[in-house]
Protein backbone atom coordinates (compact mmCIF):
# COMPACT_ATOMS: atom_id res chain seq x y z
CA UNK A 1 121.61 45.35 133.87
CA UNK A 2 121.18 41.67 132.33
CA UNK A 3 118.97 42.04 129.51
CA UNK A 4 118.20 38.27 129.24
CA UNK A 5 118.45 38.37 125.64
CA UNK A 6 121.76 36.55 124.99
CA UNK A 7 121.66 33.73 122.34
CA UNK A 8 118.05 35.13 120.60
CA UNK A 9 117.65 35.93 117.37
CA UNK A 10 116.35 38.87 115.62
CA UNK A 11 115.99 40.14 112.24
CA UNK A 12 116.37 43.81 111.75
CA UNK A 13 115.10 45.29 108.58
CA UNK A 14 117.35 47.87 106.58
CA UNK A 15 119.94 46.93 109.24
CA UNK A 16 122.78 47.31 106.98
CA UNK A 17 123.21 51.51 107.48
CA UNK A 18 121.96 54.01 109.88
CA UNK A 19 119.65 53.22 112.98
CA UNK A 20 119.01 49.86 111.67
CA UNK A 21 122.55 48.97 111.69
CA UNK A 22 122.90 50.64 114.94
CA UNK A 23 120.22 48.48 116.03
CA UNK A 24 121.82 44.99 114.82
CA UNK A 25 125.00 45.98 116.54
CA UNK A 26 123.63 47.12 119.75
CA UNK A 27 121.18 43.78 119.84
CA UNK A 28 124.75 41.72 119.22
CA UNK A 29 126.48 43.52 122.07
CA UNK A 30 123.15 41.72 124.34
CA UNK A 31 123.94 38.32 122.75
CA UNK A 32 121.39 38.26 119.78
CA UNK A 33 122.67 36.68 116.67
CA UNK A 34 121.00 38.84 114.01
CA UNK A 35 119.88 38.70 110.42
CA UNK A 36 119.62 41.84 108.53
CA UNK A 37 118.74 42.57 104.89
CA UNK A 38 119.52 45.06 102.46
CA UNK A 39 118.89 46.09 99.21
CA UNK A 40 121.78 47.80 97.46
CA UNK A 41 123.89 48.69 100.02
CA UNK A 42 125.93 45.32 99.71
CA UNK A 43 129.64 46.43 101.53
CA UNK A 44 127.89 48.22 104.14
CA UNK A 45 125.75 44.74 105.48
CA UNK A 46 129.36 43.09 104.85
CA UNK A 47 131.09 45.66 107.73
CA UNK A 48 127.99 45.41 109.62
CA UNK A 49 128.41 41.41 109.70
CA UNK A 50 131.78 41.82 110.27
CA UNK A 51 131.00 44.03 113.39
CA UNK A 52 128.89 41.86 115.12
CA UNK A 53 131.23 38.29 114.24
CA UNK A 54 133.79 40.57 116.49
CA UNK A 55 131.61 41.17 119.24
CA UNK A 56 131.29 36.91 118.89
CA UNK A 57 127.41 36.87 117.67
CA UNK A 58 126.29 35.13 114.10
CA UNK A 59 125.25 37.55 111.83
CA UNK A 60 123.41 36.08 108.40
CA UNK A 61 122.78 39.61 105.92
CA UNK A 62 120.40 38.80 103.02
CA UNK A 63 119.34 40.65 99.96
CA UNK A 64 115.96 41.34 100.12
CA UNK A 65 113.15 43.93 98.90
CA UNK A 66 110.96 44.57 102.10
CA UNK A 67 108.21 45.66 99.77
CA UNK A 68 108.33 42.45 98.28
CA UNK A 69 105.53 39.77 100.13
CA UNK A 70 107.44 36.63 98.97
CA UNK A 71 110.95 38.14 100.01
CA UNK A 72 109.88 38.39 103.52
CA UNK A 73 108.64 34.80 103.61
CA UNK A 74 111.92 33.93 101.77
CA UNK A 75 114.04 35.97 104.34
CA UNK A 76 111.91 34.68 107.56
CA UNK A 77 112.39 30.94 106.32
CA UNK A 78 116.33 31.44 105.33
CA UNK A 79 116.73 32.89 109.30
CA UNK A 80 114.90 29.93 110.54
CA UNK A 81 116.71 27.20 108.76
CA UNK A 82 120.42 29.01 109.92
CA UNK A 83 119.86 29.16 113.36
CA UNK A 84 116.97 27.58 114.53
CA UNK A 85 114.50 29.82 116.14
CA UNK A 86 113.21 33.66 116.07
CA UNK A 87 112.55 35.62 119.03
CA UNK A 88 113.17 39.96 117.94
CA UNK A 89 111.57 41.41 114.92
CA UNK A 90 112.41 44.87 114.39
CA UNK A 91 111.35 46.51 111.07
CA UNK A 92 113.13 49.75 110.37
CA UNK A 93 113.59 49.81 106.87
CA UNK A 94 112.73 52.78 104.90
CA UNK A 95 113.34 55.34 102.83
CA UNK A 96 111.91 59.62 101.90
CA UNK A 97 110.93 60.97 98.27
CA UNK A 98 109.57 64.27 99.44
CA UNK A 99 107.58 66.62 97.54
CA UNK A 100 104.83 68.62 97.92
CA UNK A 101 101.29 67.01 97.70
CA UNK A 102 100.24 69.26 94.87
CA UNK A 103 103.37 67.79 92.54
CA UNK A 104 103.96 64.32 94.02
CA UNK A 105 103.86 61.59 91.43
CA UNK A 106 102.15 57.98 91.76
CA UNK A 107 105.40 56.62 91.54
CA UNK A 108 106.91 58.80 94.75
CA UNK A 109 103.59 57.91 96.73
CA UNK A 110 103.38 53.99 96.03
CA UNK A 111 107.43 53.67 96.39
CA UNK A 112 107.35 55.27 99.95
CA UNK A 113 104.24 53.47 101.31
CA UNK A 114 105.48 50.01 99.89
CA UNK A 115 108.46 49.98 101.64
CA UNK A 116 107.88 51.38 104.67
CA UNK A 117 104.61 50.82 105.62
CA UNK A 118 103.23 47.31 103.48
CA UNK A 119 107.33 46.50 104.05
CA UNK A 120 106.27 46.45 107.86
CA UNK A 121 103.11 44.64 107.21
CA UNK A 122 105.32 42.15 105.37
CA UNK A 123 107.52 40.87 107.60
CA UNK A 124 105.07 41.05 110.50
CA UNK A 125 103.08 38.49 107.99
CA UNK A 126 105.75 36.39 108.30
CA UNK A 127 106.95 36.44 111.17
CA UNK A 128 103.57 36.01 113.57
CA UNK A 129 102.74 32.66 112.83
CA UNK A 130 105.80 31.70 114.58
CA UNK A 131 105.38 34.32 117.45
CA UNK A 132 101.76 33.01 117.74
CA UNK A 133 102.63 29.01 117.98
CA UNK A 134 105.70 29.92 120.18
CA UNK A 135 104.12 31.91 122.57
CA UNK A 136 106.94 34.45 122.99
CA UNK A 137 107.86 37.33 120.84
CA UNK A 138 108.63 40.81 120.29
CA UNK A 139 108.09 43.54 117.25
CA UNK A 140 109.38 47.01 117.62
CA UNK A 141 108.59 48.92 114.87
CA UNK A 142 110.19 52.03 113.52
CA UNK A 143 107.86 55.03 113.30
CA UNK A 144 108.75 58.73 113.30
CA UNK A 145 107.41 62.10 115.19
CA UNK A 146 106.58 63.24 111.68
CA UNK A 147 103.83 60.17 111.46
CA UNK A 148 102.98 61.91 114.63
CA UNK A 149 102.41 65.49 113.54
CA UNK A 150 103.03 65.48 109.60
CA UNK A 151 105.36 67.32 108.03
CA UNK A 152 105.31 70.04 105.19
CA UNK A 153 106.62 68.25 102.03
CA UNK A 154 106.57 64.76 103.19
CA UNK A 155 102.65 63.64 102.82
CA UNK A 156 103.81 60.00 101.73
CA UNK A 157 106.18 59.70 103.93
CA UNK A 158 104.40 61.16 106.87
CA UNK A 159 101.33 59.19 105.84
CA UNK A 160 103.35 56.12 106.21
CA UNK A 161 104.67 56.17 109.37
CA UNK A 162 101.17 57.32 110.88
CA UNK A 163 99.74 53.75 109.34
CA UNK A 164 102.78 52.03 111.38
CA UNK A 165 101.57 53.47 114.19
CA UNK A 166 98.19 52.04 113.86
CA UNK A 167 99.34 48.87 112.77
CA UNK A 168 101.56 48.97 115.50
CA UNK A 169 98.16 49.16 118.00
CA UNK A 170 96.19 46.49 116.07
CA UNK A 171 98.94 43.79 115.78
CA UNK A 172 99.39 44.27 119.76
CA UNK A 173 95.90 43.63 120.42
CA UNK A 174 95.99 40.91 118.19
CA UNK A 175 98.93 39.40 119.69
CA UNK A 176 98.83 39.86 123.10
CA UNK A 177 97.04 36.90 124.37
CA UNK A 178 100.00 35.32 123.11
CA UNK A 179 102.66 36.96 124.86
CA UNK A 180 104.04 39.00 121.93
CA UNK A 181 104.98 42.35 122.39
CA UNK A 182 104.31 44.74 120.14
CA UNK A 183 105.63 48.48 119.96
CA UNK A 184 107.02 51.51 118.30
CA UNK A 185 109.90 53.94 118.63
CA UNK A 186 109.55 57.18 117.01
CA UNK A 187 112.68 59.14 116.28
CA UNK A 188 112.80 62.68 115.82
CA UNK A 189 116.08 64.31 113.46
CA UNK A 190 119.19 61.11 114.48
CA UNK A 191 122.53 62.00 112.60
CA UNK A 192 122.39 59.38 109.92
CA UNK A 193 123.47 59.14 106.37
CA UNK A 194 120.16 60.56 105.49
CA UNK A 195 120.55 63.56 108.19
CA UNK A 196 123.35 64.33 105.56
CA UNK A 197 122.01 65.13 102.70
CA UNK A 198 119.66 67.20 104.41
CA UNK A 199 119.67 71.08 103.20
CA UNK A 200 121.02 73.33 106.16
CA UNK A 201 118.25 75.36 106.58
CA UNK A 202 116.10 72.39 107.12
CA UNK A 203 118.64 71.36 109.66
CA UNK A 204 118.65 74.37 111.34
CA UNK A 205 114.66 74.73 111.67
CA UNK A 206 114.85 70.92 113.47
CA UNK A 207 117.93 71.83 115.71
CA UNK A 208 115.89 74.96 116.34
CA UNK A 209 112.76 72.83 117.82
CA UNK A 210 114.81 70.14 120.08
CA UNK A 211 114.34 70.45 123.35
CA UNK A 212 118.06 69.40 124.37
CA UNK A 213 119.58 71.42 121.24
CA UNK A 214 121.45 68.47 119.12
CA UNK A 215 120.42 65.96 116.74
CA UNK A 216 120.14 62.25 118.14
CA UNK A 217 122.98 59.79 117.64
CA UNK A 218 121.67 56.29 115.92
CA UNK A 219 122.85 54.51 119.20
CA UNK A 220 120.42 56.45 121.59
CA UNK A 221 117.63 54.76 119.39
CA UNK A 222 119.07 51.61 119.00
CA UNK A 223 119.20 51.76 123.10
CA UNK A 224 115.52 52.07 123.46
CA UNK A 225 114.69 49.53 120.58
CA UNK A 226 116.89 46.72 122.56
CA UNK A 227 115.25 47.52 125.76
CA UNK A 228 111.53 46.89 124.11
CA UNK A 229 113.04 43.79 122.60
CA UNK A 230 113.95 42.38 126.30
CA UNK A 231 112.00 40.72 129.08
CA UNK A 232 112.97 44.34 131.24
CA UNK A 233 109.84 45.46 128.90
CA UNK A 234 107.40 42.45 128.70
CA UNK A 235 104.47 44.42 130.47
CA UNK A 236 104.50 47.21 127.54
CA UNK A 237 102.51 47.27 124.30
CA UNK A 238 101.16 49.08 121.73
CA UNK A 239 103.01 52.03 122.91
CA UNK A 240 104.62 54.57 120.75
CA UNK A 241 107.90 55.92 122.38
CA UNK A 242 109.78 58.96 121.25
CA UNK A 243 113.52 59.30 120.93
CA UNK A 244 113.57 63.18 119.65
CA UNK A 245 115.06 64.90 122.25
CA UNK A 246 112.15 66.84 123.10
CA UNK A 247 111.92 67.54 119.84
CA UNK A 248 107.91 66.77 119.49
CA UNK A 249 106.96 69.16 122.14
């Protein structure tokens, strides 16, 4: 199935590890040339780049905080002036300090909800101006089942990725009249670098409530993501799609 996405351009936040740089990769293998950021994670943006250049798509990674306002504008104006146009925004980064409510600091809060939900906010900041005078766009946005239901030890984190979900609805209603589409993918447990530092019986307890028995591979997200970033899905918005294996039932 043609996509119709070859030669756009995307950004994909946090795309240098994990779903987001299963995302970039998947998005290159479509056509997309693709800027990603990172923060510290410096060699891994360097194999993603290298990754994509061999599938024959640009790839420009920059170092950027996501919770930062003024990096986002930086990043959004760096991606325009090296190639020329922006069509995909996809805003994945994030990160978990867990901890019960009763012994979470200010610090873990603020840290978790600047980066990955006023991160979000960021970028779509940036990036909508352009969407809006263009009349063409499309923002997937990374949520999870556990903004969905909540989770025991994860308030900010859960707390979070509930707000991207209603951000998710208002910027679609806000931007549909201009032909942007605006959605979210929420993942349940996906086998990523953070799936491994996971404790076992944790593990277990999630493998315990999917559905089809296994953890999700980064790819089977990335899948959906590209899909809601082509024309195939231009009469869908403000929808929240699970990739959890059944694990939310």
């Amino acid at each position: 199935m043609d996509l119709e996405l070859k030669d756009k351009v995307a950004i994909v936040t946090g795309g240098s590890r994990g779903i987001g740089a299963a995302i970039a990769i998947e998005l290159a293998r479509e056509g997309v040339d693709v800027a990603i950021n990172y923060r510290k994670s410096e060699e891994q943006a360097k194999h993603v780049k290298e990754t994509i250049e061999s599938l024959g798509r640009r790839c420009l990674p920059i170092k950027a905080d996501t919770s930062s306002f003024q990096d986002a504008q930086n990043m959004v104006k760096k991606v325009l002036d090296e190639f020329g146009r922006l069509d995909i925004l996809v805003n994945n980064a994030g990160v978990n300090w867990d901890g019960v409510v009763w012994k979470m600091s200010e610090e873990q809060w603020d840290t978790v909800i600047n980066i990955n939900l006023k991160g979000y906010f960021n970028y779509i900041r940036a990036c909508a101006p352009i969407f809006k005078e263009q009349r063409s766009g499309k923002i997937i946005n990374l949520t999870s089942i556990n903004g969905l239901r909540g989770k025991f030890g994860q308030s900010n984190y859960s707390a979070a990725k509930a707000g991207i979900i209603g951000l998710t609805k208002a910027v679609a209603r806000e931007l549909g009249k201009y032909n942007v589409n605006v959605n979210a993918v929420a993942p349940g447990m996906i086998m990523t670098e953070m799936y491994e530092t996971v404790p076992e019986e944790v593990k277990q307890n999630a493998l315990e409530e999917i559905v089809l028995g296994r953890a999700g591979d980064p790819k089977e997200v990335a899948w959906v993501v590209v899909f809601l970033a082509s024309e195939r899905a231009r009469h869908i918005t403000g929808e929240v799609i699970k990739v959890d294996g059944g694990q939310y039932i």
